[in-house]
N, C-alpha and C. Protein backbone atom coordinates (compact mmCIF):
# COMPACT_ATOMS: atom_id res chain seq x y z
N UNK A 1 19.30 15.45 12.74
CA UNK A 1 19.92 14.72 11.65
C UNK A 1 19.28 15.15 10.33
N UNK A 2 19.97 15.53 9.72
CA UNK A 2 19.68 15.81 8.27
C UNK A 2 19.61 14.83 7.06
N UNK A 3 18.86 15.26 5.91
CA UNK A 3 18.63 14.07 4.96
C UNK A 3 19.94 13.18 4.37
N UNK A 4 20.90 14.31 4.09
CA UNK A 4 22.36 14.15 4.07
C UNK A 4 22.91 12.79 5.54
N UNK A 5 22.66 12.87 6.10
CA UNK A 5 22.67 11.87 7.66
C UNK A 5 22.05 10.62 7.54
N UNK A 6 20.78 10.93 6.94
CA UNK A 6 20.02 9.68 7.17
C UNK A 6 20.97 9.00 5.63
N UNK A 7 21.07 9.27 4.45
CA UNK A 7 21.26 9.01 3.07
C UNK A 7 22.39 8.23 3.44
N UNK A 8 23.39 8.28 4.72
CA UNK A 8 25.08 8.01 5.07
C UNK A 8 24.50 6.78 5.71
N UNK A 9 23.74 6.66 6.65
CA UNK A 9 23.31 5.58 7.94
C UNK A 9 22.53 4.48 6.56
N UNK A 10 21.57 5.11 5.73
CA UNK A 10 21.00 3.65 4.64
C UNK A 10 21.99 2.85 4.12
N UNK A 11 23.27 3.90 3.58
CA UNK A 11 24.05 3.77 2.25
C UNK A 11 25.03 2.35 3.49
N UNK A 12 25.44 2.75 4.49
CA UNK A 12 25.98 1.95 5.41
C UNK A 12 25.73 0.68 5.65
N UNK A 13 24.50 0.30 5.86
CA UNK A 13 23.85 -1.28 6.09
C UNK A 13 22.78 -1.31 4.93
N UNK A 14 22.89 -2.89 4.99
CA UNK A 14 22.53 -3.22 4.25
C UNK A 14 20.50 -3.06 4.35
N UNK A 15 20.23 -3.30 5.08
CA UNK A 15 18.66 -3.06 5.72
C UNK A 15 18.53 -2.38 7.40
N UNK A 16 18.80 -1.01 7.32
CA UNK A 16 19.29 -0.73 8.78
C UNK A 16 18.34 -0.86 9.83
N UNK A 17 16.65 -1.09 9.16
CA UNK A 17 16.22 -1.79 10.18
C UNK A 17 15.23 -3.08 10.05
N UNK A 18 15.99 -4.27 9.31
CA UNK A 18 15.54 -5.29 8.53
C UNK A 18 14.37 -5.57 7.71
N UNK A 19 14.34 -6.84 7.25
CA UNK A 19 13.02 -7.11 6.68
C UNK A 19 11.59 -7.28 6.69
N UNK A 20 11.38 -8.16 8.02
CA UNK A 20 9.95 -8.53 8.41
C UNK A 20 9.39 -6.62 8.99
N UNK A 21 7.88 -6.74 8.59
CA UNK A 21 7.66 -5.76 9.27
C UNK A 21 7.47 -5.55 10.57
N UNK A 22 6.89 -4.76 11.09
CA UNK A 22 6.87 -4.36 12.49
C UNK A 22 5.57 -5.37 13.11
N UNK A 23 5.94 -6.12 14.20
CA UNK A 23 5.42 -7.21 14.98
C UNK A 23 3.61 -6.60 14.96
N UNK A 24 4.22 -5.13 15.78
CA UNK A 24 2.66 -4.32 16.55
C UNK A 24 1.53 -4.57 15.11
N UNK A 25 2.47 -3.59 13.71
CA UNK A 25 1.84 -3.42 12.83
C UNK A 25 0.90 -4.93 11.98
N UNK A 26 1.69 -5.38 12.00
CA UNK A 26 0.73 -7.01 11.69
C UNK A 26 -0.23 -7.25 12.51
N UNK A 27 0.10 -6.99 13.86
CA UNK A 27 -0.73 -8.27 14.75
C UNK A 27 -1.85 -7.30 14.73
N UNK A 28 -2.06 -5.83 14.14
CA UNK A 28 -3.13 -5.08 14.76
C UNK A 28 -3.82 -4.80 12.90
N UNK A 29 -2.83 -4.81 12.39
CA UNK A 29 -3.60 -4.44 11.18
C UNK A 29 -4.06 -5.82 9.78
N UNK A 30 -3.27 -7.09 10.38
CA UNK A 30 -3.71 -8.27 9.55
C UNK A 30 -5.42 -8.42 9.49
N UNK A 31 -6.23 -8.09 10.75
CA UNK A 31 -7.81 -8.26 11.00
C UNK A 31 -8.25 -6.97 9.53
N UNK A 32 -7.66 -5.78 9.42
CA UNK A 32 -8.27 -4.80 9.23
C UNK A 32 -8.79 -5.20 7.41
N UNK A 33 -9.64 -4.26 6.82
CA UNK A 33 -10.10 -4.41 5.06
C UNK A 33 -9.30 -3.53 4.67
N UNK A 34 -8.29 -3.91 3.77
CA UNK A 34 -7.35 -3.29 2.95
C UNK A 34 -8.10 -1.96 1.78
N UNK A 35 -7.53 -1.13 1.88
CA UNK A 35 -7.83 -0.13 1.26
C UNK A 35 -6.44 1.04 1.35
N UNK A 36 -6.30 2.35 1.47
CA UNK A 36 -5.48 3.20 1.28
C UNK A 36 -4.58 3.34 2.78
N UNK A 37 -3.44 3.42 2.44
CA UNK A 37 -2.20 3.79 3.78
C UNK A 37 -1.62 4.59 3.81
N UNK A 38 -0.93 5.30 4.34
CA UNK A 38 0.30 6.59 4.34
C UNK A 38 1.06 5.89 5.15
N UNK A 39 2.48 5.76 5.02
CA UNK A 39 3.76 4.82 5.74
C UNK A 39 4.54 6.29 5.53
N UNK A 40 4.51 7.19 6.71
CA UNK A 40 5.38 8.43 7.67
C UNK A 40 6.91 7.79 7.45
N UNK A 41 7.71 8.47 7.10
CA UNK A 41 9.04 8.30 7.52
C UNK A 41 9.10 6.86 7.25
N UNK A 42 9.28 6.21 6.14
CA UNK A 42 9.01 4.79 5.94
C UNK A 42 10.17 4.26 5.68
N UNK A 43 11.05 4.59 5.41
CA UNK A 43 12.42 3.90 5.34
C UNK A 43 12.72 3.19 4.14
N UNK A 44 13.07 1.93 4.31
CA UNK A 44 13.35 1.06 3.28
C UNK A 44 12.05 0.35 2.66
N UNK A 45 11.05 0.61 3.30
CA UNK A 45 9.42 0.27 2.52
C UNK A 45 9.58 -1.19 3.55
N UNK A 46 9.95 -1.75 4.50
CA UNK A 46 8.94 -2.99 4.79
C UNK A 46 7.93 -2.81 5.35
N UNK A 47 7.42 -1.83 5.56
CA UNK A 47 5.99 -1.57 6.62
C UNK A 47 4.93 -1.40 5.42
N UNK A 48 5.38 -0.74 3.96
CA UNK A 48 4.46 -0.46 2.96
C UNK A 48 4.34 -1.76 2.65
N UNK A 49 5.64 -2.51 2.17
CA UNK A 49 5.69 -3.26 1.15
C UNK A 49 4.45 -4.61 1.87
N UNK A 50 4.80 -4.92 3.14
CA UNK A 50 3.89 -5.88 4.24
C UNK A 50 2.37 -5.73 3.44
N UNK A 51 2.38 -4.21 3.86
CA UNK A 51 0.76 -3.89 3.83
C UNK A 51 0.20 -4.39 2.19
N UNK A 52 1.39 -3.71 1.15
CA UNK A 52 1.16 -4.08 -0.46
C UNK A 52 0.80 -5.00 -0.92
N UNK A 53 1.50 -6.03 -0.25
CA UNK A 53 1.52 -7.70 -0.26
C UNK A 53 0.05 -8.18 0.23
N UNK A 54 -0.96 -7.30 0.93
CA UNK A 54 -2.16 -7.73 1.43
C UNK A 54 -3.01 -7.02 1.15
N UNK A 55 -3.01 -6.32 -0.15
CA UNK A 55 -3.98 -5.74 -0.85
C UNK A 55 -3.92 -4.38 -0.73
N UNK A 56 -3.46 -3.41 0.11
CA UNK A 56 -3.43 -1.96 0.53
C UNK A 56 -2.62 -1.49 -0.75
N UNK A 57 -3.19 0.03 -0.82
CA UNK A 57 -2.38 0.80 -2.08
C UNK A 57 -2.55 1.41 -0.98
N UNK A 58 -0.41 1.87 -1.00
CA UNK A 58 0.24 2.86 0.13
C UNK A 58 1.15 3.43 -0.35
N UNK A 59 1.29 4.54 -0.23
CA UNK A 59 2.15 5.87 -0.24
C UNK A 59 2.96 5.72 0.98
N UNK A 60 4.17 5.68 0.68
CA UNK A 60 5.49 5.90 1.51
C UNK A 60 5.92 7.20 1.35
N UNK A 61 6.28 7.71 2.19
CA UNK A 61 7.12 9.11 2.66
C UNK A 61 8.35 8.85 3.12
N UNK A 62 9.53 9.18 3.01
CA UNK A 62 10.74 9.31 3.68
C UNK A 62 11.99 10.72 2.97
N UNK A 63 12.61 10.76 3.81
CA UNK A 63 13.47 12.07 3.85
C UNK A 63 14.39 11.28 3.11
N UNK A 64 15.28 10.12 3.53
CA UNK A 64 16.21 9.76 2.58
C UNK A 64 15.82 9.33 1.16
N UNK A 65 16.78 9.69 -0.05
CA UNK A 65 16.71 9.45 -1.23
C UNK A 65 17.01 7.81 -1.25
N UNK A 66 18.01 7.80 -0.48
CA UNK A 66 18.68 6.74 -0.70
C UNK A 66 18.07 5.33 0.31
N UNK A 67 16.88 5.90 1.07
CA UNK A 67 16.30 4.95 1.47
C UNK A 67 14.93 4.73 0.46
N UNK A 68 14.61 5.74 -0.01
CA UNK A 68 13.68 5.31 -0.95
C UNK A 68 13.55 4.71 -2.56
N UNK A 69 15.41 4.66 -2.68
CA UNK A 69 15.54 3.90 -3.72
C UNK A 69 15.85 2.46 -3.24
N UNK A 70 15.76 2.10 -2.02
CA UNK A 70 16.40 1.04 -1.42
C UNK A 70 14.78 0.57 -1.67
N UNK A 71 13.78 1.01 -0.92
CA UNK A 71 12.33 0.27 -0.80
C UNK A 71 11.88 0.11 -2.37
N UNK A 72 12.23 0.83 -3.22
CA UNK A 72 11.63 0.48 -4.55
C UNK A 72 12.55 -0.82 -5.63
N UNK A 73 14.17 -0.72 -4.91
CA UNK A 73 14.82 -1.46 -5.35
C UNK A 73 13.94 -2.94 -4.76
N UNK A 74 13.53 -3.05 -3.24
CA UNK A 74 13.57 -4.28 -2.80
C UNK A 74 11.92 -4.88 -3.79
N UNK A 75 11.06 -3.48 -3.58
CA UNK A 75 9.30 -3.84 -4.03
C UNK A 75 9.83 -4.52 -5.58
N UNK A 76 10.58 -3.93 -6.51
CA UNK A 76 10.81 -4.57 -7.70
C UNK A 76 10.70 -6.13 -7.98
N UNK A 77 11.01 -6.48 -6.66
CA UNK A 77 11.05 -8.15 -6.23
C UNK A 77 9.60 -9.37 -6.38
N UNK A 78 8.97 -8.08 -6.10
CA UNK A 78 7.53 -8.75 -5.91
C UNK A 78 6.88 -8.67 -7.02
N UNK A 79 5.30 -9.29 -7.00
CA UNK A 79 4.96 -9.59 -8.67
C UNK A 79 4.02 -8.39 -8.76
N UNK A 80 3.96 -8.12 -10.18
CA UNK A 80 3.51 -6.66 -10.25
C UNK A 80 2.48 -6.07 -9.91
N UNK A 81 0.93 -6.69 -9.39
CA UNK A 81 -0.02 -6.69 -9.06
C UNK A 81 0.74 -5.40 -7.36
N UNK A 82 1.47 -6.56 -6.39
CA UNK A 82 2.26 -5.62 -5.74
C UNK A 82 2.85 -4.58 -5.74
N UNK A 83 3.60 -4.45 -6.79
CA UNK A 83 4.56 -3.37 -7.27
C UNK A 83 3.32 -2.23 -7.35
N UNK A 84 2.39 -2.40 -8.19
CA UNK A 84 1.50 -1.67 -8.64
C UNK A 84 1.10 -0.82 -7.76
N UNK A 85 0.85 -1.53 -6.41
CA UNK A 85 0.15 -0.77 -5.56
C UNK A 85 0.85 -0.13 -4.58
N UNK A 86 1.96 0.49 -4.63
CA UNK A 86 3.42 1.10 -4.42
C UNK A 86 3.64 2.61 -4.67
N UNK A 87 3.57 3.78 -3.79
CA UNK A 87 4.05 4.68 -4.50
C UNK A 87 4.72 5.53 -3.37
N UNK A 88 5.91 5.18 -3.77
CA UNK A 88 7.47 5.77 -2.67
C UNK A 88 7.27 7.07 -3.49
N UNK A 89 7.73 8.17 -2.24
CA UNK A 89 8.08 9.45 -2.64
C UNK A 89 9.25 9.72 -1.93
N UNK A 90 9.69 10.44 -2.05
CA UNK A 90 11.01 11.20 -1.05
C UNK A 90 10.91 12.48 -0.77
N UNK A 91 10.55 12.95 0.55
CA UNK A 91 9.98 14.22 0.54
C UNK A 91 10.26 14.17 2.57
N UNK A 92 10.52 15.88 2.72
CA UNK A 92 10.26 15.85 4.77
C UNK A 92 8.66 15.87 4.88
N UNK A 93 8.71 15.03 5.58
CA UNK A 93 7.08 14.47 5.97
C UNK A 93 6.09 15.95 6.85
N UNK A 94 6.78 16.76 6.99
CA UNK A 94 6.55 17.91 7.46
C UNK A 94 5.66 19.19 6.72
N UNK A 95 6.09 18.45 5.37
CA UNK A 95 5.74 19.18 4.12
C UNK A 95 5.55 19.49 3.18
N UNK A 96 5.67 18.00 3.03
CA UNK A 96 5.43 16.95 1.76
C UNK A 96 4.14 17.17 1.77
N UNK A 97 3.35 16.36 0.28
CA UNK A 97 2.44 16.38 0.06
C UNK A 97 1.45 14.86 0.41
N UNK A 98 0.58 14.72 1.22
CA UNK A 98 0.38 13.59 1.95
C UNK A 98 -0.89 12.76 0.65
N UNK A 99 -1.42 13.55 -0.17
CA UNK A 99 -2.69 13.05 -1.20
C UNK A 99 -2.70 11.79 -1.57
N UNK A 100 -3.82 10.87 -1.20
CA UNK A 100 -3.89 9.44 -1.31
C UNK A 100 -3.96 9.35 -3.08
N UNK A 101 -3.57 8.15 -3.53
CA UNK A 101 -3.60 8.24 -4.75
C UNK A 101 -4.70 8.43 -5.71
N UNK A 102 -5.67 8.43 -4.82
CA UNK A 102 -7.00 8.21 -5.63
C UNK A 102 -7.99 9.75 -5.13
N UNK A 103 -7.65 10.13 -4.30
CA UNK A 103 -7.14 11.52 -3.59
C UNK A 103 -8.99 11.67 -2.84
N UNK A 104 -8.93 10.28 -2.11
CA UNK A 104 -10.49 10.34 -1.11
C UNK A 104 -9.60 10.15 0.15
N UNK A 105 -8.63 10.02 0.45
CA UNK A 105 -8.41 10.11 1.75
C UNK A 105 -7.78 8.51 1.99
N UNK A 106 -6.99 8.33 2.95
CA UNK A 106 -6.11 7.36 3.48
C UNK A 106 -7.46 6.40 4.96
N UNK A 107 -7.19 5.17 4.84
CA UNK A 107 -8.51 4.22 5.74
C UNK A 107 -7.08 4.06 6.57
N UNK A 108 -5.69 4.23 6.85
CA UNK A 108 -5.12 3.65 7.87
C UNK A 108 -3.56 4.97 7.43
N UNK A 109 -3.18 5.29 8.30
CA UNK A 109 -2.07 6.67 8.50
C UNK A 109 -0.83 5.69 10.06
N UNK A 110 0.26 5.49 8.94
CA UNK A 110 1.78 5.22 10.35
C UNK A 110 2.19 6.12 10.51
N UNK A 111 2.58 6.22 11.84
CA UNK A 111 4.09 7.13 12.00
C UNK A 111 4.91 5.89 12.94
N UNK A 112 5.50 5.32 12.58
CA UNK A 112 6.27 4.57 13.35
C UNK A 112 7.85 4.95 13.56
N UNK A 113 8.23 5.26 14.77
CA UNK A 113 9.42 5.79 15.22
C UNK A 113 10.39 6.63 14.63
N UNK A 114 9.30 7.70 14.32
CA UNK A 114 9.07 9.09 13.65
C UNK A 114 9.40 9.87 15.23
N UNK A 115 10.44 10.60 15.52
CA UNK A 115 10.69 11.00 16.48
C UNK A 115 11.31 12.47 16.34
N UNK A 116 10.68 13.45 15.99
CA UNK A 116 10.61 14.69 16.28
C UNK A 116 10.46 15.76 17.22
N UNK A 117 11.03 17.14 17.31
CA UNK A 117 10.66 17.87 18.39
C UNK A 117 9.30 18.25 18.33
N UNK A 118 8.89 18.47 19.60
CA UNK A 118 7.38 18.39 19.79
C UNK A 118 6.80 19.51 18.75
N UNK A 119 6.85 20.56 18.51
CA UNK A 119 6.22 20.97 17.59
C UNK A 119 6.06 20.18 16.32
N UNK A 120 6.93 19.85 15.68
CA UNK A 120 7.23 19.46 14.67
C UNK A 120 6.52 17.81 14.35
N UNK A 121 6.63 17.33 15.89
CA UNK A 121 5.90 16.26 15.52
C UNK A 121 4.10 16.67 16.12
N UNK A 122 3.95 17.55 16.45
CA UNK A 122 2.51 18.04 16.57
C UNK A 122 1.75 18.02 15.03
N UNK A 123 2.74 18.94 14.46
CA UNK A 123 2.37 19.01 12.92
C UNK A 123 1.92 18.30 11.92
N UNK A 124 2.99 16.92 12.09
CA UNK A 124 2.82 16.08 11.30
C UNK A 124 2.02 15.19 11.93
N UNK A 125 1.70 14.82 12.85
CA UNK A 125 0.32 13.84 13.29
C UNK A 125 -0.85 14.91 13.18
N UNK A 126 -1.30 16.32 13.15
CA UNK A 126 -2.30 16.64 12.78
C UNK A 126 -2.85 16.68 10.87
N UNK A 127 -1.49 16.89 10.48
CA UNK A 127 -1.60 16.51 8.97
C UNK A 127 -1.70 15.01 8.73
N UNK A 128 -1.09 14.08 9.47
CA UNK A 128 -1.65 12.58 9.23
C UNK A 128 -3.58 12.47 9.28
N UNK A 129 -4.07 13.16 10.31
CA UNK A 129 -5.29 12.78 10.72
C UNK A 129 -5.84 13.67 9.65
N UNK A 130 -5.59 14.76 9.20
CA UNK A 130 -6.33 15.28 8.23
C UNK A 130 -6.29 14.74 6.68
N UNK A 131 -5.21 13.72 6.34
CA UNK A 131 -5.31 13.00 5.87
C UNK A 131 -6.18 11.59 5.28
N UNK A 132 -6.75 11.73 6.74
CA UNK A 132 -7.30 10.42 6.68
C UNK A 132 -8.47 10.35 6.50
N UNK A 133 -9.44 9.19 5.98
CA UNK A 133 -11.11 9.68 5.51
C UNK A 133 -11.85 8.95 7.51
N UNK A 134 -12.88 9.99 7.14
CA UNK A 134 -13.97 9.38 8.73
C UNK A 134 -13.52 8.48 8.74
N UNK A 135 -13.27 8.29 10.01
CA UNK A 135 -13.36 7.30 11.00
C UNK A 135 -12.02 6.76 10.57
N UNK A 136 -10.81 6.94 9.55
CA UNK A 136 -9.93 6.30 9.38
C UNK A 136 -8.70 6.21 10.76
N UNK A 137 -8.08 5.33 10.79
CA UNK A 137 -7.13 4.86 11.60
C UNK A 137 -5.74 5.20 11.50
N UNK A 138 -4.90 6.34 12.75
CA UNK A 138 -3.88 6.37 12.84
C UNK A 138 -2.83 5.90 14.16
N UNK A 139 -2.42 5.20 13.87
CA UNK A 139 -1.10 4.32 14.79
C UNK A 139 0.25 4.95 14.64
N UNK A 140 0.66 5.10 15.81
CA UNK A 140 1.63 5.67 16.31
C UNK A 140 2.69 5.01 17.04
N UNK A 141 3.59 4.86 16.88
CA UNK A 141 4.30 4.22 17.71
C UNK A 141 5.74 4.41 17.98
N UNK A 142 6.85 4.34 19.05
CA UNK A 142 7.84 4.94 18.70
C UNK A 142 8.35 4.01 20.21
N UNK A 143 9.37 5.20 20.75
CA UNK A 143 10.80 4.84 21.68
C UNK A 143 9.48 5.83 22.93
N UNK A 144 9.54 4.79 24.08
CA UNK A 144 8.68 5.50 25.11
C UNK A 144 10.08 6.38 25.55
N UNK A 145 9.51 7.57 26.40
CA UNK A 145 10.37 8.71 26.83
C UNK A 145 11.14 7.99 28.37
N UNK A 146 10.57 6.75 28.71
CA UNK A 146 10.79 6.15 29.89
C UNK A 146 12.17 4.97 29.44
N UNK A 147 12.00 5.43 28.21
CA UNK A 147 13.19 4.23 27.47
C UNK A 147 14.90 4.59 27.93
N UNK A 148 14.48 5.57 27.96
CA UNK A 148 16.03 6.64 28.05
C UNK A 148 16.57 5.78 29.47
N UNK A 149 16.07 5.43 30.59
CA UNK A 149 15.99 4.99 31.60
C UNK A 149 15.75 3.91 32.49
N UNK A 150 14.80 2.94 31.33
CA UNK A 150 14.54 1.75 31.57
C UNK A 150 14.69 1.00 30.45
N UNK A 151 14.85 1.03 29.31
CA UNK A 151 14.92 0.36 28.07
C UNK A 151 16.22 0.53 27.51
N UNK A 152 16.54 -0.20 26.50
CA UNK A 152 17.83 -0.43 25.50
C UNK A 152 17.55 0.45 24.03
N UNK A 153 18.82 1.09 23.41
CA UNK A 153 18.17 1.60 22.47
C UNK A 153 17.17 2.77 21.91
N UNK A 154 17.63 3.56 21.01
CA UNK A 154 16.61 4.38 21.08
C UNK A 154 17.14 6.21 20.92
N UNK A 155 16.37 7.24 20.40
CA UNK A 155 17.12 8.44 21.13
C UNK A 155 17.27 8.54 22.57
N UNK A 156 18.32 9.31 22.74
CA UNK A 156 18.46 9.43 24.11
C UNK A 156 18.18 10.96 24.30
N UNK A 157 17.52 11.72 23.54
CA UNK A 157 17.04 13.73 23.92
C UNK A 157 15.75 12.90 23.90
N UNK A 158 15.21 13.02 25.49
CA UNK A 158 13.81 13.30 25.55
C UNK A 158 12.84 14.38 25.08
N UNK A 159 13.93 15.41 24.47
CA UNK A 159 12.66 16.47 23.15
C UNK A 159 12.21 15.76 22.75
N UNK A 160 12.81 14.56 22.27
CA UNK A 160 12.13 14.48 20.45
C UNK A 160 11.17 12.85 21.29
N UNK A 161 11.16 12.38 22.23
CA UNK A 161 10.00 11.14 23.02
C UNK A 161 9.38 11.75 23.28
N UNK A 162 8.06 10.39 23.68
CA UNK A 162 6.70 11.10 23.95
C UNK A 162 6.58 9.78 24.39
N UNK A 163 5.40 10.17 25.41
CA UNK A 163 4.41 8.82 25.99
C UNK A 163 2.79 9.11 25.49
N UNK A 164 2.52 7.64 25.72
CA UNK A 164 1.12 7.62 25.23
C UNK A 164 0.27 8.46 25.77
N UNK A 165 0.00 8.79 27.17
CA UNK A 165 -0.71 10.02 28.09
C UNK A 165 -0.75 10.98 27.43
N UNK A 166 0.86 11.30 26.86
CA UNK A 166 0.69 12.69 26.10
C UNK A 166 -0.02 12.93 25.00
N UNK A 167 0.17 11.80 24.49
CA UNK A 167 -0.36 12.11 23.04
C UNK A 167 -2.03 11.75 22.85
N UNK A 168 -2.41 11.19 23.75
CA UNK A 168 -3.44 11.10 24.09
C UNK A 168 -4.18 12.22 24.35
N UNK A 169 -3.05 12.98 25.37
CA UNK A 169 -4.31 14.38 25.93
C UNK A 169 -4.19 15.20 25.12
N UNK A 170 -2.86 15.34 24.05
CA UNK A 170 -2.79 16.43 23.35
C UNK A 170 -3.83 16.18 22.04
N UNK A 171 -4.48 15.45 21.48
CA UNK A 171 -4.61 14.62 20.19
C UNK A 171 -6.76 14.49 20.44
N UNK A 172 -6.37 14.11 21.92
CA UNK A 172 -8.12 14.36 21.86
C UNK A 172 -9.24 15.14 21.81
N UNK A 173 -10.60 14.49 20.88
CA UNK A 173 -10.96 15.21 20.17
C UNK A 173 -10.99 15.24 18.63
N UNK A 174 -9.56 15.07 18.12
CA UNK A 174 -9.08 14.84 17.17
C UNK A 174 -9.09 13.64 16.82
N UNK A 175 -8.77 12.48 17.63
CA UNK A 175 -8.92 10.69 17.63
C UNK A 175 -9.69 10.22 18.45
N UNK A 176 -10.66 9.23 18.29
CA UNK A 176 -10.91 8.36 19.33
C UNK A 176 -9.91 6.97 19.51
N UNK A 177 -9.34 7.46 21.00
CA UNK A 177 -8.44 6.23 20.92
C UNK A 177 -8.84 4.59 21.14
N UNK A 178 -8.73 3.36 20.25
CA UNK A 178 -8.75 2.26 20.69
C UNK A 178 -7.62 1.40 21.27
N UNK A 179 -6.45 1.69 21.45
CA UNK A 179 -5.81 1.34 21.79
C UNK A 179 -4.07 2.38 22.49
N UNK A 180 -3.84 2.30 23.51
CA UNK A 180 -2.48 3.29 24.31
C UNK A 180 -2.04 2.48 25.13
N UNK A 181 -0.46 2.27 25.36
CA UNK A 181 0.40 1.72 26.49
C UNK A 181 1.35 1.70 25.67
N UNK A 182 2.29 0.65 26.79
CA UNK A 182 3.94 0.91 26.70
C UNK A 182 4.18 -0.82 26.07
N UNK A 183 4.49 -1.09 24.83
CA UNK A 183 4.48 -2.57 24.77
C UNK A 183 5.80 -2.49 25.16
N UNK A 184 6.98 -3.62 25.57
CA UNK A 184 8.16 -3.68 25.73
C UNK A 184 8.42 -4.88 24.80
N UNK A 185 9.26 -4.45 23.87
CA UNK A 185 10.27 -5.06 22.51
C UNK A 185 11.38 -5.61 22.99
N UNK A 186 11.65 -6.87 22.72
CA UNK A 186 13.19 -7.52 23.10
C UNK A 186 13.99 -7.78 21.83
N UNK A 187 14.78 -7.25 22.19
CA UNK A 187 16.20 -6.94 20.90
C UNK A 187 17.19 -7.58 21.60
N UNK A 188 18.15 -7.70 20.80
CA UNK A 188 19.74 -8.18 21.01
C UNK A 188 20.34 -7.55 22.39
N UNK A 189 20.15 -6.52 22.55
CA UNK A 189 20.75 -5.49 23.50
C UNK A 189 19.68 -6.21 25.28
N UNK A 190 18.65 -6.07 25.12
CA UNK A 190 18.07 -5.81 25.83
C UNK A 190 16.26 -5.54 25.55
N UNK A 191 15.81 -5.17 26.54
CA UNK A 191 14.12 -4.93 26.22
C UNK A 191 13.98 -3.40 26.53
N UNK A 192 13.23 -2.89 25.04
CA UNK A 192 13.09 -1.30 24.75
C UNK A 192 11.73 -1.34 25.06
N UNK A 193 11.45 0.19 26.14
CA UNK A 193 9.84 0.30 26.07
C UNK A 193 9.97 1.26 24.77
N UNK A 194 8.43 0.82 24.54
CA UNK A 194 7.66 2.01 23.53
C UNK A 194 7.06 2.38 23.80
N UNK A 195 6.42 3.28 23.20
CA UNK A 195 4.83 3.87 23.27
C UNK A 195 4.02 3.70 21.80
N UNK A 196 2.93 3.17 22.48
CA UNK A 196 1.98 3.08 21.27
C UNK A 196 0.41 3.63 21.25
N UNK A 197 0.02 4.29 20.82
CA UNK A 197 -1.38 4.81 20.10
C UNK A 197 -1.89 4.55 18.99
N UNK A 198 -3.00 4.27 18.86
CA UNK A 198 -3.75 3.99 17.74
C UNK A 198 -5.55 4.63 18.03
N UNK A 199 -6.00 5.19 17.34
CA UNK A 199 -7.56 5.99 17.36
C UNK A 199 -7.86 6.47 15.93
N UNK A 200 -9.16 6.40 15.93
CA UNK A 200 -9.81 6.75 14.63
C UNK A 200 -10.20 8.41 14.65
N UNK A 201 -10.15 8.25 13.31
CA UNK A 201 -10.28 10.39 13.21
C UNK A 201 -11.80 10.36 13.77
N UNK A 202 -12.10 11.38 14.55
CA UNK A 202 -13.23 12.03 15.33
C UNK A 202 -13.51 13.02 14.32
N UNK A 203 -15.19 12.91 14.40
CA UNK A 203 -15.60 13.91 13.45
C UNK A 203 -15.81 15.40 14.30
N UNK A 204 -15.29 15.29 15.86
CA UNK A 204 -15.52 16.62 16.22
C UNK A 204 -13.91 17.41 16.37
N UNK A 205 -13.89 18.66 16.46
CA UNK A 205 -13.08 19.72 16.38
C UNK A 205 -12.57 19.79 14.95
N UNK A 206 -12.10 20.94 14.66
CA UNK A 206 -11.73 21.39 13.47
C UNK A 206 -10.53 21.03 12.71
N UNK A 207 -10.33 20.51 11.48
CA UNK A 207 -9.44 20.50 10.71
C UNK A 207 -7.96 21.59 11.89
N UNK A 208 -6.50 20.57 11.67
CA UNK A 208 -5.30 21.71 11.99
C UNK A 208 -4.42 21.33 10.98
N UNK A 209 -3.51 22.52 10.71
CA UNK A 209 -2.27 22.06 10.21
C UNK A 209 -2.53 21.26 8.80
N UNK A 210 -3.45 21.88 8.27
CA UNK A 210 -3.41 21.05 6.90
C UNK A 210 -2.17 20.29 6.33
């Protein structure tokens, strides 16, 4: 799907994937000390805007134009202290420029249901982690590859899924993981597995994929 694709699917609904943020993302990151974020493929900004609202200055990434005038249309809402700490770009996360605003490095990196072919999403989670300062925190989360089969919803080309195992074995070294499994999400349709990861950057093996 092309940016042209995604720009048709925003322009279509009104919030194509609503307001509140993501359940995982609260319940794991409300404990954490607010400081710098990167929000991957961020959409309409509720995953930034959540974090904005609780002190984090975060950089959003997304491919659609038209989703990233949607997240700055909605942040306008909030009082400016919020707004402030806001900075939507529109760019492929592939190759965009990831530089925290203050340019020491990101304390917490999403990719949430960022679903790419495996190279491609190799890339961009090694540029997330190189992103991020010691010991900072990247969470991952998406459509488990077991979804296609047992879950509602979701891509259905297992190219572009992944399970936590994988990304685990491919990634270590690179993260220490604190947290991997399959949470299962109940939607309208039915209950979608996911996959979720979360680990802090490891100070051993070498910088990839700047």
């Amino acid at each position: 799907m092309d940016a042209a694709a995604w720009d048709k699917k925003y322009e279509e609904t009104e919030l194509v994937w609503g307001a509140p943020p993501n359940e995982l993302l609260v319940e794991y990151a409300t404990a954490l000390p607010h400081g710098q974020a990167l929000d991957l493929a961020c959409g309409e900004g509720r995953n930034a805007l959540w974090l904005a609202t609780r002190g984090w200055e975060v950089t959003g990434i997304d491919y659609s134009a038209v989703a990233i005038e949607k997240a700055r249309t909605i942040a306008a809402r909030s009082p400016r202290s919020v707004l402030d700490r806001l900075d939507y770009r529109c760019g492929d996360v592939t190759v965009a420029e990831y530089a925290s605003r203050n340019g020491q490095g990101y304390d917490l990196a999403l990719l949430l249901y960022l679903h790419l072919p495996a190279p491609q999403r190799t890339l961009v989670v090694n540029r997330a982690i190189n992103s991020l300062k010691p010991d900072g925190i990247l969470m991952i989360l998406g459509h488990d590859r077991s979804n296609i089969d047992y879950g509602v919803g979701g891509p259905k080309d297992p190219e572009i899924l992944y399970t936590p195992e994988e990304l685990m074995q491919e990634f270590q070294g690179r993260l220490e993981f604190e947290i991997a499994g399959n949470p299962h999400r109940h939607t309208e349709t039915g209950i979608a597995v996911d996959a979720l990861v979360i680990g802090r950057k490891s100070g051993v093996g070498n910088a990839k994929n700047g």
